[in-house]
N, C-alpha and C. Protein backbone atom coordinates (compact mmCIF):
# COMPACT_ATOMS: atom_id res chain seq x y z
N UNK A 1 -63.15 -101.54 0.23
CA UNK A 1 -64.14 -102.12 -0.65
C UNK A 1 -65.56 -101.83 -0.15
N UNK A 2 -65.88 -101.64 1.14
CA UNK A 2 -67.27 -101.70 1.68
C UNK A 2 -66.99 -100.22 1.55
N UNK A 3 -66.70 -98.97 1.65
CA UNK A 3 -66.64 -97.87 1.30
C UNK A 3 -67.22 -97.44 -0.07
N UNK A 4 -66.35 -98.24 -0.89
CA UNK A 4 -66.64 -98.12 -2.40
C UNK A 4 -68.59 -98.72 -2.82
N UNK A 5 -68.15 -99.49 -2.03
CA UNK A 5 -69.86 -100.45 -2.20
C UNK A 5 -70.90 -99.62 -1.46
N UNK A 6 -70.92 -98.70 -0.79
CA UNK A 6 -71.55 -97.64 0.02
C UNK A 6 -71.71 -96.67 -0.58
N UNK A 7 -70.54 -95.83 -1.14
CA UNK A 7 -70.45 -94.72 -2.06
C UNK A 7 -71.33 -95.08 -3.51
N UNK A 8 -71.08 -96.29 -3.95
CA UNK A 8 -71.87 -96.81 -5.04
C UNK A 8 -73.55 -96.87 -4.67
N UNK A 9 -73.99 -97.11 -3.97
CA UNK A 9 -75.49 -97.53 -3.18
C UNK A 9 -76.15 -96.27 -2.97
N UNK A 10 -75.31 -95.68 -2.78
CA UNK A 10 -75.90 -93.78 -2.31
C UNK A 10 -75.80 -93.43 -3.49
N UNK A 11 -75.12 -93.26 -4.67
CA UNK A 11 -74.67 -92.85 -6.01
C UNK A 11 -76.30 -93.41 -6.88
N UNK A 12 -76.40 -94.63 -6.53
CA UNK A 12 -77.44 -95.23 -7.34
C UNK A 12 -79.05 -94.63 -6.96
N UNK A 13 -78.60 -94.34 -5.32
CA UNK A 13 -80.14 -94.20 -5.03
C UNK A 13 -80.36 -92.77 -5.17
N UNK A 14 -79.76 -92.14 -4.93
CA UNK A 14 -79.47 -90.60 -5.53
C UNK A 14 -79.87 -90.08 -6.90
N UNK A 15 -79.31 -91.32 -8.23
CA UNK A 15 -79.91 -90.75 -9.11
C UNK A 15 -81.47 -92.01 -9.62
N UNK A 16 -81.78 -92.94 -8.82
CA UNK A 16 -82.96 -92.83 -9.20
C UNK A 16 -84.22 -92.46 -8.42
N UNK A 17 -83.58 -91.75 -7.29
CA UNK A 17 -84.73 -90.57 -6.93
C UNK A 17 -84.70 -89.63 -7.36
N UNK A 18 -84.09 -88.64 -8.09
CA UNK A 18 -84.40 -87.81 -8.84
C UNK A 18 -85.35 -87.39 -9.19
N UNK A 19 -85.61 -86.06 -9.33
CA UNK A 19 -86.92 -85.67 -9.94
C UNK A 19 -87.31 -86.15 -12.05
N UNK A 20 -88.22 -85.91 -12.20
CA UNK A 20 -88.64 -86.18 -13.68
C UNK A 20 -89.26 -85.04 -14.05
N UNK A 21 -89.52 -84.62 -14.98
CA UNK A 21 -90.61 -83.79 -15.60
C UNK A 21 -91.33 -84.31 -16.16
N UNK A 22 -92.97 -84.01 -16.19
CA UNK A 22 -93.94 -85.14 -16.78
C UNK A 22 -94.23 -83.39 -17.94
N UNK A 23 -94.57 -83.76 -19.11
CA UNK A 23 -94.84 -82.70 -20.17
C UNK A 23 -96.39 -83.23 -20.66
N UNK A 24 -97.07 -82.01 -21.13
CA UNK A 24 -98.38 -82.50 -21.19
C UNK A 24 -98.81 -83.12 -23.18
N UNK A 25 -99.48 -83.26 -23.61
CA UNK A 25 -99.47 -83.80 -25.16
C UNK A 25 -100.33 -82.27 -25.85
N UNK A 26 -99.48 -82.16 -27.08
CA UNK A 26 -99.92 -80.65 -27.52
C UNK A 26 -101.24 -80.44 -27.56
N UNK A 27 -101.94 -78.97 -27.54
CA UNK A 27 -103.23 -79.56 -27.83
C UNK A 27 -103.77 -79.31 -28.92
N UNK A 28 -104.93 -79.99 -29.06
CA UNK A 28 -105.74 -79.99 -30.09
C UNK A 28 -107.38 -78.99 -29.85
N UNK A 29 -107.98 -78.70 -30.74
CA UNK A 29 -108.94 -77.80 -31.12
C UNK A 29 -109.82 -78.83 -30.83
N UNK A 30 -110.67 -78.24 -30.02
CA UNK A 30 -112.32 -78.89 -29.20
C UNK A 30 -113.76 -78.73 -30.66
N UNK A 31 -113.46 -79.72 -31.52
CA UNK A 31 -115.12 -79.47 -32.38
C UNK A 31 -115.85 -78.51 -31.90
N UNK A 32 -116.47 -78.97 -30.93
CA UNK A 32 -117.94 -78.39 -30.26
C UNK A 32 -117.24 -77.27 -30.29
N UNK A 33 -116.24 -76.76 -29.31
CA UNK A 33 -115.90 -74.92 -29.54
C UNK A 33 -115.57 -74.20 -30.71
N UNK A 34 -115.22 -75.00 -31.67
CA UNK A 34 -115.26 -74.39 -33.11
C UNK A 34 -116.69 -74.14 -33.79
N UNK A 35 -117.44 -75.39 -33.74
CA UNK A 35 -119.16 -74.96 -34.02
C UNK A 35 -119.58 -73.77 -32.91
N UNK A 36 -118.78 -73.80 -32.09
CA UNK A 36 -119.85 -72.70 -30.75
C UNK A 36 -119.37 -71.18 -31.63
N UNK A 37 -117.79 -71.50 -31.81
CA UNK A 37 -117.28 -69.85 -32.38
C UNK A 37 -118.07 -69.57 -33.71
N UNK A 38 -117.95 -70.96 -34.48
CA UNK A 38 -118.61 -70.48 -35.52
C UNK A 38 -119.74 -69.54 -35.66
N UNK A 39 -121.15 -70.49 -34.84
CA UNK A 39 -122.53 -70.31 -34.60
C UNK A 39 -122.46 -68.53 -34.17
N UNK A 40 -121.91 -68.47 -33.29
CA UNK A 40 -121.60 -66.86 -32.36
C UNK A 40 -120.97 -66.19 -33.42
N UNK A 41 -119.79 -66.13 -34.12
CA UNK A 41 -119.03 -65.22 -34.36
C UNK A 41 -119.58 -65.10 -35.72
N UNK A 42 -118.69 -66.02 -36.79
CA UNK A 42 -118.63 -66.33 -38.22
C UNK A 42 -119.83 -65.72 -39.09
N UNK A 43 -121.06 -66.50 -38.71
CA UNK A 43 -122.53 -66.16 -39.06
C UNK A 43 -122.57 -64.33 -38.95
N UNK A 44 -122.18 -63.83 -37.89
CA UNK A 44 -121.95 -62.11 -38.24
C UNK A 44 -120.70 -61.57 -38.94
N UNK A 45 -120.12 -62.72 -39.42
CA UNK A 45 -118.88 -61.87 -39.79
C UNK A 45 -117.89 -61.03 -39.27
N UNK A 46 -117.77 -61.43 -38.26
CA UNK A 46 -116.93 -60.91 -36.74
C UNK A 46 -115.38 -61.84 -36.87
N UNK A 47 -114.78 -60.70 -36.36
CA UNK A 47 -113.45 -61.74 -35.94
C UNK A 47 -112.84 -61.31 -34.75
N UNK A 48 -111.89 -61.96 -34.34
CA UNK A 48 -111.41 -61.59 -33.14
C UNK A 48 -109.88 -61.94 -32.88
N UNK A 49 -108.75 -61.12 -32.07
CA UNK A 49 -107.68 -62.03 -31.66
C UNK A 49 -107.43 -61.73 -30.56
N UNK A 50 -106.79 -62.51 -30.17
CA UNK A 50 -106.35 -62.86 -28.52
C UNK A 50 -104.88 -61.89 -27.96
N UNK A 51 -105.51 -60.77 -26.93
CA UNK A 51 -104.27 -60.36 -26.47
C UNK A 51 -103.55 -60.51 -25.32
N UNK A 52 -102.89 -60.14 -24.54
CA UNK A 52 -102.65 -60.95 -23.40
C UNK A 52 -103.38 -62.38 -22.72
N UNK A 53 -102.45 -63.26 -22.34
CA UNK A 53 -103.47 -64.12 -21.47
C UNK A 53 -102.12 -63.70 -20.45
N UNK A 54 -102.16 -63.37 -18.94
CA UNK A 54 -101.40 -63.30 -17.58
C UNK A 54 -102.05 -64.20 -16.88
N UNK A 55 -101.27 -64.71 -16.07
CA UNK A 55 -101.07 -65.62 -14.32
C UNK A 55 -101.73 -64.16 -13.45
N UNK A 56 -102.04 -64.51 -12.39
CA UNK A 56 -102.74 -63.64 -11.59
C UNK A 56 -101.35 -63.95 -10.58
N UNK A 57 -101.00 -63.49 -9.21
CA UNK A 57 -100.05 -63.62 -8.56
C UNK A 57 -100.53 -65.02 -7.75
N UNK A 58 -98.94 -65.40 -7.47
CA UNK A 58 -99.30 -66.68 -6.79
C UNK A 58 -99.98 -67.76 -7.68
N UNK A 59 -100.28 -68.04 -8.99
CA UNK A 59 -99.96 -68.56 -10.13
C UNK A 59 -98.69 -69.42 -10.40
N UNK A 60 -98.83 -70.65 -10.50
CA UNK A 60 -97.76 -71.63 -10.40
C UNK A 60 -97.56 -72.14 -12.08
N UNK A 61 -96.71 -71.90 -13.00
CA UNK A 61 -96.36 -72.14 -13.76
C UNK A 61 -95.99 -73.95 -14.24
N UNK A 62 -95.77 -74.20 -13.19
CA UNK A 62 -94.69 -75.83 -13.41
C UNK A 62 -94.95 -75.92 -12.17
N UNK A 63 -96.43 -76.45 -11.69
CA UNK A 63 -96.60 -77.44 -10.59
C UNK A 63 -95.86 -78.47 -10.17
N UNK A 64 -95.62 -78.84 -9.18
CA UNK A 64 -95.21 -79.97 -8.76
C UNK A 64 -95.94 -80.71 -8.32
N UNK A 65 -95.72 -82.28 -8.90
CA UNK A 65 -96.71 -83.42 -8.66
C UNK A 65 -96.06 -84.63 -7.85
N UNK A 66 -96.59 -84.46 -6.75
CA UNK A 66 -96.07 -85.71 -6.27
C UNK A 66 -94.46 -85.49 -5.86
N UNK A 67 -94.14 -85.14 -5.40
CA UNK A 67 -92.47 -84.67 -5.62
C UNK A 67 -91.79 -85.55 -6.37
N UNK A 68 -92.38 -85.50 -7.60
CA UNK A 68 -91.93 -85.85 -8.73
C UNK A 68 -90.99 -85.12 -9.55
N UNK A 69 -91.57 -84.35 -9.66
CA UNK A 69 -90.81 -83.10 -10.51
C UNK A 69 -92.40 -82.25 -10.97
N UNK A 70 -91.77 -81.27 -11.88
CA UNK A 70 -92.94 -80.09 -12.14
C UNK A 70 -93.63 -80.93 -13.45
N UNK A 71 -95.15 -80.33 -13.44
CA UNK A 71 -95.71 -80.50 -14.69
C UNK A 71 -95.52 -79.72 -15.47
N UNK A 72 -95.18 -79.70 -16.64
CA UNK A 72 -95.10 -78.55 -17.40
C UNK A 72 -96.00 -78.77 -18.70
N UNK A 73 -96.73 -77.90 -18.58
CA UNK A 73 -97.89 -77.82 -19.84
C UNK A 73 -97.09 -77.52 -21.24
N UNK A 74 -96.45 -77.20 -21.46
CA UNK A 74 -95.88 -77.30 -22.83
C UNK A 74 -94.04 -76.94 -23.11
N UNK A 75 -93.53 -77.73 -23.58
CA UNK A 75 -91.89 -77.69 -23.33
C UNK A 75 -91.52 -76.34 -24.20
N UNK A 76 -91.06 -75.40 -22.91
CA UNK A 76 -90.56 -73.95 -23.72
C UNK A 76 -91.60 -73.13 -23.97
N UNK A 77 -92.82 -73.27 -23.15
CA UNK A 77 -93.70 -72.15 -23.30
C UNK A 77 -94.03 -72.47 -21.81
N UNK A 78 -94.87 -70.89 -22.01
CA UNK A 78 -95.60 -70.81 -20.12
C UNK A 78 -97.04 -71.30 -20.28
N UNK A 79 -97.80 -71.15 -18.87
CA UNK A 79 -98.89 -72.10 -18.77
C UNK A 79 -99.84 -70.43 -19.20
N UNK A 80 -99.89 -69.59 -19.49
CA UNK A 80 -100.58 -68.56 -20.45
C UNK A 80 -100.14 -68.57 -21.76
N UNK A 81 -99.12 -69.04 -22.47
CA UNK A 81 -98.60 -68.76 -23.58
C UNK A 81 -99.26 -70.34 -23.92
N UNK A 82 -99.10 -71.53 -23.29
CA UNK A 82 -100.00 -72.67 -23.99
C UNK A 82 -102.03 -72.29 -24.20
N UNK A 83 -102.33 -71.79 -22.78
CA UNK A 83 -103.81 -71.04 -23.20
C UNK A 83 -104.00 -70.23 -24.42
N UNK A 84 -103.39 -69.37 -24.31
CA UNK A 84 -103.76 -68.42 -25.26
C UNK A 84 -102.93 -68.41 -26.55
N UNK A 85 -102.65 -69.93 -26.91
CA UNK A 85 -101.98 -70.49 -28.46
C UNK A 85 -103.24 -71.76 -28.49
N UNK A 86 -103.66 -71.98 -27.35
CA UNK A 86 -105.27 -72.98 -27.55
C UNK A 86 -106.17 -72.39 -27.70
N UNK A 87 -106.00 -70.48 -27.52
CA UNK A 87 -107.69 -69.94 -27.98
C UNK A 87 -107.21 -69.78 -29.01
N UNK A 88 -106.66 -69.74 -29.48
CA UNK A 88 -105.61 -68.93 -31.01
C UNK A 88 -106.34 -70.35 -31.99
N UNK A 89 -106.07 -71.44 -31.65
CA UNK A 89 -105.98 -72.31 -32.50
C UNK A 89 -107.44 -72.27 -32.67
N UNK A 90 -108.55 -72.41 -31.52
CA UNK A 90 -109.74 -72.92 -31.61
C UNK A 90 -110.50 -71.85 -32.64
N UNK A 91 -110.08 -70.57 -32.23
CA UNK A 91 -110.58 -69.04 -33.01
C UNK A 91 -109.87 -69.32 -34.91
N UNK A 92 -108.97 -69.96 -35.16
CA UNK A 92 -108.45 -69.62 -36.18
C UNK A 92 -109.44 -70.97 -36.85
N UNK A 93 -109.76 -72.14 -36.40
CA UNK A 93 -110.23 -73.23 -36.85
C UNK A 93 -111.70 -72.91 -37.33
N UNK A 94 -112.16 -72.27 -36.51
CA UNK A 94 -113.66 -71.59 -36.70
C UNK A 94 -113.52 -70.56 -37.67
N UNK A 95 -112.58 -69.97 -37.80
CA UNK A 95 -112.33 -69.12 -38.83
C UNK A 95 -112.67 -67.85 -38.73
N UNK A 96 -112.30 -67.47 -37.59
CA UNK A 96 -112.53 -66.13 -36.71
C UNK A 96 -111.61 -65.31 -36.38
N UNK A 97 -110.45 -66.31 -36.34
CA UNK A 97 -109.18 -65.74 -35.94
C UNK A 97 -108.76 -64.17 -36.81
N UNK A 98 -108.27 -63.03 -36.53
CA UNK A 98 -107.44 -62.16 -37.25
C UNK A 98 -106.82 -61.66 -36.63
N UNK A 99 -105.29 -61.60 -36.82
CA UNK A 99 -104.29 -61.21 -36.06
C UNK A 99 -104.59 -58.90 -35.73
N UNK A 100 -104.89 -58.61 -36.72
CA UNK A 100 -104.95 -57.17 -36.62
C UNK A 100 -106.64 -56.63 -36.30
N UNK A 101 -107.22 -57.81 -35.47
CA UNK A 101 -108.78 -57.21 -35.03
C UNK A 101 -108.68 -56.52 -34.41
N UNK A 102 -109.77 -55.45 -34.31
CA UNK A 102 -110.00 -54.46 -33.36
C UNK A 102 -110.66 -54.78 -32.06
N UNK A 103 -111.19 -55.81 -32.54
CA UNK A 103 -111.66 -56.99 -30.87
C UNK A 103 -110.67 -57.73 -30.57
N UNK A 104 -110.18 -57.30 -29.28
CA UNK A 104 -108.90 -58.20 -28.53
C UNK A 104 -109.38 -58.53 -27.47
N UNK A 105 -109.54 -59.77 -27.04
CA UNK A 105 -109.70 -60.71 -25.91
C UNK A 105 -108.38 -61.04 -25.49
N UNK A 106 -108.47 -60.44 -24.03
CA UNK A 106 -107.55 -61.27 -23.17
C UNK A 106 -107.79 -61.47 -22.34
N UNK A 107 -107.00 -62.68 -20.96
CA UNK A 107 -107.22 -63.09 -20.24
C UNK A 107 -106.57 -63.10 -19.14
N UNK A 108 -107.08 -63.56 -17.75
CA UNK A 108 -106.48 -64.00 -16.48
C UNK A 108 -106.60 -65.22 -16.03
N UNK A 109 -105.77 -66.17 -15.66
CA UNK A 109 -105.51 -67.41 -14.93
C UNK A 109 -105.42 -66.63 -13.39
N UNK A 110 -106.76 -66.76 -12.73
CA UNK A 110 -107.22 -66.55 -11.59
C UNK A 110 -106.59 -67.49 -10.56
N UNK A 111 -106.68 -69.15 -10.82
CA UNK A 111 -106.29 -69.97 -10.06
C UNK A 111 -106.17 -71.23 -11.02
N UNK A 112 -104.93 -72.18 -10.42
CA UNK A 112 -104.92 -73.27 -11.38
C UNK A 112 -104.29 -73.82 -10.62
N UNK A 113 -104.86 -75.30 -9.71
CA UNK A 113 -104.39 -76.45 -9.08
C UNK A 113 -104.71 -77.51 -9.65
N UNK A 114 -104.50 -78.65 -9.63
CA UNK A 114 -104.59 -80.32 -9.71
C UNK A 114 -104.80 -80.74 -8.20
N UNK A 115 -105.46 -82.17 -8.52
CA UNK A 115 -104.92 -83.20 -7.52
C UNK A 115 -104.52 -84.53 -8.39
N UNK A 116 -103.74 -85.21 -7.63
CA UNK A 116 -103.11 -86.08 -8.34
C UNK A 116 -103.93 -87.30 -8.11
N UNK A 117 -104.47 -87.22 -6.83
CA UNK A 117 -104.98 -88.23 -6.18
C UNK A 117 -106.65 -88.39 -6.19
N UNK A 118 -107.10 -89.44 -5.81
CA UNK A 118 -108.52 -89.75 -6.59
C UNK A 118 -109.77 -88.78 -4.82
N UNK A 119 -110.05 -87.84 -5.78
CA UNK A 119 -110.80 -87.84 -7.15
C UNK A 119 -110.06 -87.03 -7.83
N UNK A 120 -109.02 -87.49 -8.44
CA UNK A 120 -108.34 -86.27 -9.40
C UNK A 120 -108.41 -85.62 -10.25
N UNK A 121 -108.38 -84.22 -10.53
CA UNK A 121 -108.92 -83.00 -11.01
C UNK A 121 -108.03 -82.06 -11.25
N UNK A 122 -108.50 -81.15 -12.60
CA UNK A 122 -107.77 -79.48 -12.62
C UNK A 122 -108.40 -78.82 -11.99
N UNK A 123 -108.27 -77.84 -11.59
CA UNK A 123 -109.32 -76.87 -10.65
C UNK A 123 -108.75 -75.45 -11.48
N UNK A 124 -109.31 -74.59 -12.90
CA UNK A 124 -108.88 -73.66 -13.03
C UNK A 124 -109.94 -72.30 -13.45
N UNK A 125 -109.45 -71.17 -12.97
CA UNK A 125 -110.49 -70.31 -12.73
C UNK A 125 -109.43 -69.26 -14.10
N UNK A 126 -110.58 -68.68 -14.74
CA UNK A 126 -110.09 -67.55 -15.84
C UNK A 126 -111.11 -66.65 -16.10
N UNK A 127 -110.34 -65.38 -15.84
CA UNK A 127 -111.53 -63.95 -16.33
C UNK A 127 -111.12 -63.81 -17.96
N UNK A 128 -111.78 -63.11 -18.40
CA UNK A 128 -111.66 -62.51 -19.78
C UNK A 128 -112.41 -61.66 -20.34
N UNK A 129 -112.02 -60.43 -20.41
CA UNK A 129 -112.10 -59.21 -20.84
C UNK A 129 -111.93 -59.08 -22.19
N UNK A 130 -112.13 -57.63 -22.64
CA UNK A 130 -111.86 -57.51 -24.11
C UNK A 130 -111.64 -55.85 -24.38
N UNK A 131 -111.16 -55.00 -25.30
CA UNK A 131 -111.50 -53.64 -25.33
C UNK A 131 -112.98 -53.17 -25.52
N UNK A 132 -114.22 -54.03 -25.61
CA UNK A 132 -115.35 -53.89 -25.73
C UNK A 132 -116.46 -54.11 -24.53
N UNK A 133 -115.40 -55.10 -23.37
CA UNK A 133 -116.86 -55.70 -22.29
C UNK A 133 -115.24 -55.33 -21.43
N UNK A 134 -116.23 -55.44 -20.03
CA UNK A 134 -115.22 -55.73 -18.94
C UNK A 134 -115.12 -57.39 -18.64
N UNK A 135 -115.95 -57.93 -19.42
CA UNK A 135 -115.62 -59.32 -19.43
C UNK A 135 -116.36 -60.04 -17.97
N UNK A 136 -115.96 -61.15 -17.53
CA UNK A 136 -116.39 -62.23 -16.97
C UNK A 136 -115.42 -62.96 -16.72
N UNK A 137 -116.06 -63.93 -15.26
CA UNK A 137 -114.78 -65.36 -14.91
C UNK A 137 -115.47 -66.25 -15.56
N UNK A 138 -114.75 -67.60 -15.79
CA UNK A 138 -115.05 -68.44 -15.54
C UNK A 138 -114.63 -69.81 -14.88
N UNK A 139 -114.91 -71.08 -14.44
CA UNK A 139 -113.99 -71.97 -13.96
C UNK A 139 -114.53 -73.55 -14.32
N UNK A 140 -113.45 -74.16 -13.99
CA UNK A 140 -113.65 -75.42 -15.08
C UNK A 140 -112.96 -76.42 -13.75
N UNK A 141 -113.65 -77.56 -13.69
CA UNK A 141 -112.91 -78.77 -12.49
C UNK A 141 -113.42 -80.19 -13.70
N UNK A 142 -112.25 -80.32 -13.89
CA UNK A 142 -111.78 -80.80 -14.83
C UNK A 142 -111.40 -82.61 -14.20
N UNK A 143 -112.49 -83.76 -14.44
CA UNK A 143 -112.01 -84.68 -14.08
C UNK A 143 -111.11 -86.04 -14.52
N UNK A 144 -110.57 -86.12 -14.10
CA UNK A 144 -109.48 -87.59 -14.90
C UNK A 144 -108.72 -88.82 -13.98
N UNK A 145 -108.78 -89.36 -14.63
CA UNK A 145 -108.21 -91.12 -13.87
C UNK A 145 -106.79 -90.40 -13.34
N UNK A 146 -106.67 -91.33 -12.07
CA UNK A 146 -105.20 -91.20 -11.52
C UNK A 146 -104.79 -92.63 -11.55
N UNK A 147 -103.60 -93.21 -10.85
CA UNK A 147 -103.21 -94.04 -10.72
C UNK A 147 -101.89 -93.75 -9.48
N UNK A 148 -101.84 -95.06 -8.58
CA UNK A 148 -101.29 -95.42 -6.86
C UNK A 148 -99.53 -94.76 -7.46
N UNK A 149 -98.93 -94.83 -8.71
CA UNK A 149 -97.70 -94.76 -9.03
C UNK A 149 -97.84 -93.43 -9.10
N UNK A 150 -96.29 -92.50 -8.56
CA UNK A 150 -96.51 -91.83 -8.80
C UNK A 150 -95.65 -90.99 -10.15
N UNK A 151 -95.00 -92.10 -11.35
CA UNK A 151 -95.20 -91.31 -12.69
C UNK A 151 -96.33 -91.85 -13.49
N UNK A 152 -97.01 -92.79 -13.18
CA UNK A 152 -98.59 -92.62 -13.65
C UNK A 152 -99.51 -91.69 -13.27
N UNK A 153 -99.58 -91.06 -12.62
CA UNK A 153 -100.67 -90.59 -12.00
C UNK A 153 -100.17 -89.13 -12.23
N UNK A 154 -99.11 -88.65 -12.25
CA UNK A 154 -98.25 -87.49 -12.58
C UNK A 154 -98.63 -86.89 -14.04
N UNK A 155 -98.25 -88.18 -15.07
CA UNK A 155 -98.29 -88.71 -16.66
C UNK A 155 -100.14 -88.38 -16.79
N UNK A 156 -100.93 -88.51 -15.77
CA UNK A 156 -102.45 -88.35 -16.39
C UNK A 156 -102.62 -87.07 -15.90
N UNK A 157 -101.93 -86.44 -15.15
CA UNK A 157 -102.12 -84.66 -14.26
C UNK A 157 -101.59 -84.08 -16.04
N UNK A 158 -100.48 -84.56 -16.72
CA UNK A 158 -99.92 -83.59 -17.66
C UNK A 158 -101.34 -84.34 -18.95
N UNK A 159 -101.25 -85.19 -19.19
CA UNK A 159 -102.24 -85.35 -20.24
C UNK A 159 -103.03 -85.17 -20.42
N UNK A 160 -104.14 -85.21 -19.33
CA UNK A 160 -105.32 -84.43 -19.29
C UNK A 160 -105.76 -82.94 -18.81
N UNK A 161 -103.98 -81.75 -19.02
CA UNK A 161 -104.35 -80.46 -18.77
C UNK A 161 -105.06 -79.62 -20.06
N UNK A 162 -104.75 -80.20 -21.59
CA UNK A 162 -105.18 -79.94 -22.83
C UNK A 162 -106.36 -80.50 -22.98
N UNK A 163 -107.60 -81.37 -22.42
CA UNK A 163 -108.79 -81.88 -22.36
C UNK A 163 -109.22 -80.67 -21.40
N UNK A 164 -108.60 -80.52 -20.54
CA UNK A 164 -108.81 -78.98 -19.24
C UNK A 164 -109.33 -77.90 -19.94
N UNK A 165 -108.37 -77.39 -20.64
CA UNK A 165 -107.69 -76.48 -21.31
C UNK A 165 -109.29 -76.06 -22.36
N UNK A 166 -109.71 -77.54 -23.00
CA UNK A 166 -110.81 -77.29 -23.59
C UNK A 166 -111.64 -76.83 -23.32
N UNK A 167 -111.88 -77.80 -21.90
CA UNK A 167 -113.23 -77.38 -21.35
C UNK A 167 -113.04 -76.34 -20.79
N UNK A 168 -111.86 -75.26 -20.65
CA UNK A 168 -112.18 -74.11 -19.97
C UNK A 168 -112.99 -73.38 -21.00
N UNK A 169 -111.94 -73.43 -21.98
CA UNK A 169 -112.34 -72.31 -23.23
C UNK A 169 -113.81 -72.68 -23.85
N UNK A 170 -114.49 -73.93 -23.37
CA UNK A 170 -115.57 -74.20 -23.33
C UNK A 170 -116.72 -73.17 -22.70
N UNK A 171 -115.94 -73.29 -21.45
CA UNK A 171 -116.80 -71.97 -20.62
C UNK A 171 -116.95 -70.84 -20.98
N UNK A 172 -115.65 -70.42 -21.30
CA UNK A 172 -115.48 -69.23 -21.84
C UNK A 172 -116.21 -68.85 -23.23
N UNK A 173 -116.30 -69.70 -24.04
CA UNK A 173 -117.26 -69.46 -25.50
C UNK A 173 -118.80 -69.31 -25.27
N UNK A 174 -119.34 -70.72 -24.29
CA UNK A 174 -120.41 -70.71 -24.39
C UNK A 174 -121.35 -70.15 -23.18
N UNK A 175 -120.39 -69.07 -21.81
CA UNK A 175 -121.23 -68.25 -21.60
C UNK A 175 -121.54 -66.80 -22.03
N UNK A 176 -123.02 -66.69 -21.79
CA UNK A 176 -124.16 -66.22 -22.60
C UNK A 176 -123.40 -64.69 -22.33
N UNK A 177 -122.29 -64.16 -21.97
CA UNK A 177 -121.43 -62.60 -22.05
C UNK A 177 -120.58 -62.95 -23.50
N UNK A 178 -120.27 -63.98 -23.48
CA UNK A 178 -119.22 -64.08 -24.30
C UNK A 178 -119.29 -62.90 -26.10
N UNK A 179 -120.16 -62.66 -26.57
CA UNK A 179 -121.22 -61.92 -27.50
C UNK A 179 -120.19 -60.67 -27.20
N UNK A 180 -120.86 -60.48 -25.70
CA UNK A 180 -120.55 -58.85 -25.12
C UNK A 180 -119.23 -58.55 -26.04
N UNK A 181 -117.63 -59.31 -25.78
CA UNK A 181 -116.42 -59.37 -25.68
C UNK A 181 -116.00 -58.63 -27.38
N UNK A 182 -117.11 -59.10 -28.01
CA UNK A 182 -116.76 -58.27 -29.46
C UNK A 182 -118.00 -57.90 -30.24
N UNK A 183 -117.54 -56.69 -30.89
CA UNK A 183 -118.81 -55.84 -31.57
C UNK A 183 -118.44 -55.73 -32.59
C-alpha cells in the first residue's frame, strides 16, 4: 500500500510539473502604421509585397520561458511566418498590399529575446531589404508587465509579442530609408 501511495505521489507530481505552452493572441494591424503606409506609399500610388521574412542563425523559434514550456507566437506557424503575415496585414489595411508587385520587401530576424522578469521586455532586431535598396536594421525593446508566477508572467511574454511585433514594423515604416525599399 505505501508503494502504491508513492508510485501515486510521483505520478501526480510528474504530471503537474510538466511543461505548458503559453501561445501568443493573433495580431492585429497598428492604426498609426497603416496612416504611416498610407501617408508614404498610397498618396504615390505605390504598392508593395512582402517576400521572404528568415531567422538569422541561432534564432529561437519557440523560446522557452521560465522552464515552463516554449512561447510560441502563433499555433502552426513560425516566428517569420507570424512577422511577415503582420506586415502583410498592416500593408493590405493601408491598401498597399499587391501580391504580384515588383517591389518585394523582405526580411531578417537578426535577434529576438525576452525577459520574463522585471524589467520585462522583447529585445528584437530586423534588417529589411528589398529588390530596390539594400535596405536597413532596425530594433525594437519592447516593454510589458510581468508577474512573480511563472504562467503569468510567461502568459504576458506571449501576449505582448503582437504589441512587439507592432512596434517593430513601426520602426521599420517610419525610418526615413524606408521610401528607398520601393520605387
Amino acid at each position: 500500500m505505501k508503494k502504491i501511495n508513492t508510485i501515486m505521489t510521483l505520478a501526480i507530481a510528474i504530471a503537474l510539473s510538466g511543461c505548458e505552452t503559453t501561445n501568443s493572441i493573433p495580431y492585429k494591424a497598428s492604426t498609426s502604421n497603416v496612416i504611416s503606409l498610407q501617408q508614404k506609399l498610397q498618396t504615390q500610388g505605390k504598392k508593395v509585397s512582402v517576400g521572404n521574412i528568415v531567422s538569422a542563425a541561432g534564432v529561437v523559434d519557440n523560446p522557452m520561458c521560465r522552464l515552463m514550456g516554449p512561447v510560441k507566437v502563433s499555433p502552426g506557424k513560425t516566428l517569420p511566418q507570424y512577422i511577415k503575415e503582420a506586415f502583410q496585414e498592416e500593408l493590405f489595411m493601408a491598401q498597399v498590399y499587391q501580391a504580384d508587385s515588383s517591389n518585394i520587401i523582405e526580411g531578417k530576424i537578426e535577434s529576438l529575446s525576452f525577459s520574463s522578469v522585471s524589467p520585462a521586455n522583447w529585445d528584437i532586431t530586423m534588417s529589411v531589404k528589398s529588390n530596390n535598396s539594400p535596405g536597413y536594421s532596425v530594433s525594437v525593446k519592447y516593454p510589458f508587465d510581468t508577474s512573480f508566477s511563472a504562467y503569468s508572467a510567461c502568459k504576458n511574454v506571449a501576449d505582448s509579442f503582437g504589441p512587439a511585433v507592432q512596434e517593430l514594423l513601426k520602426q521599420v515604416v517610419n525610418d526615413p530609408q524606408f521610401v528607398s525599399l520601393v520605387k
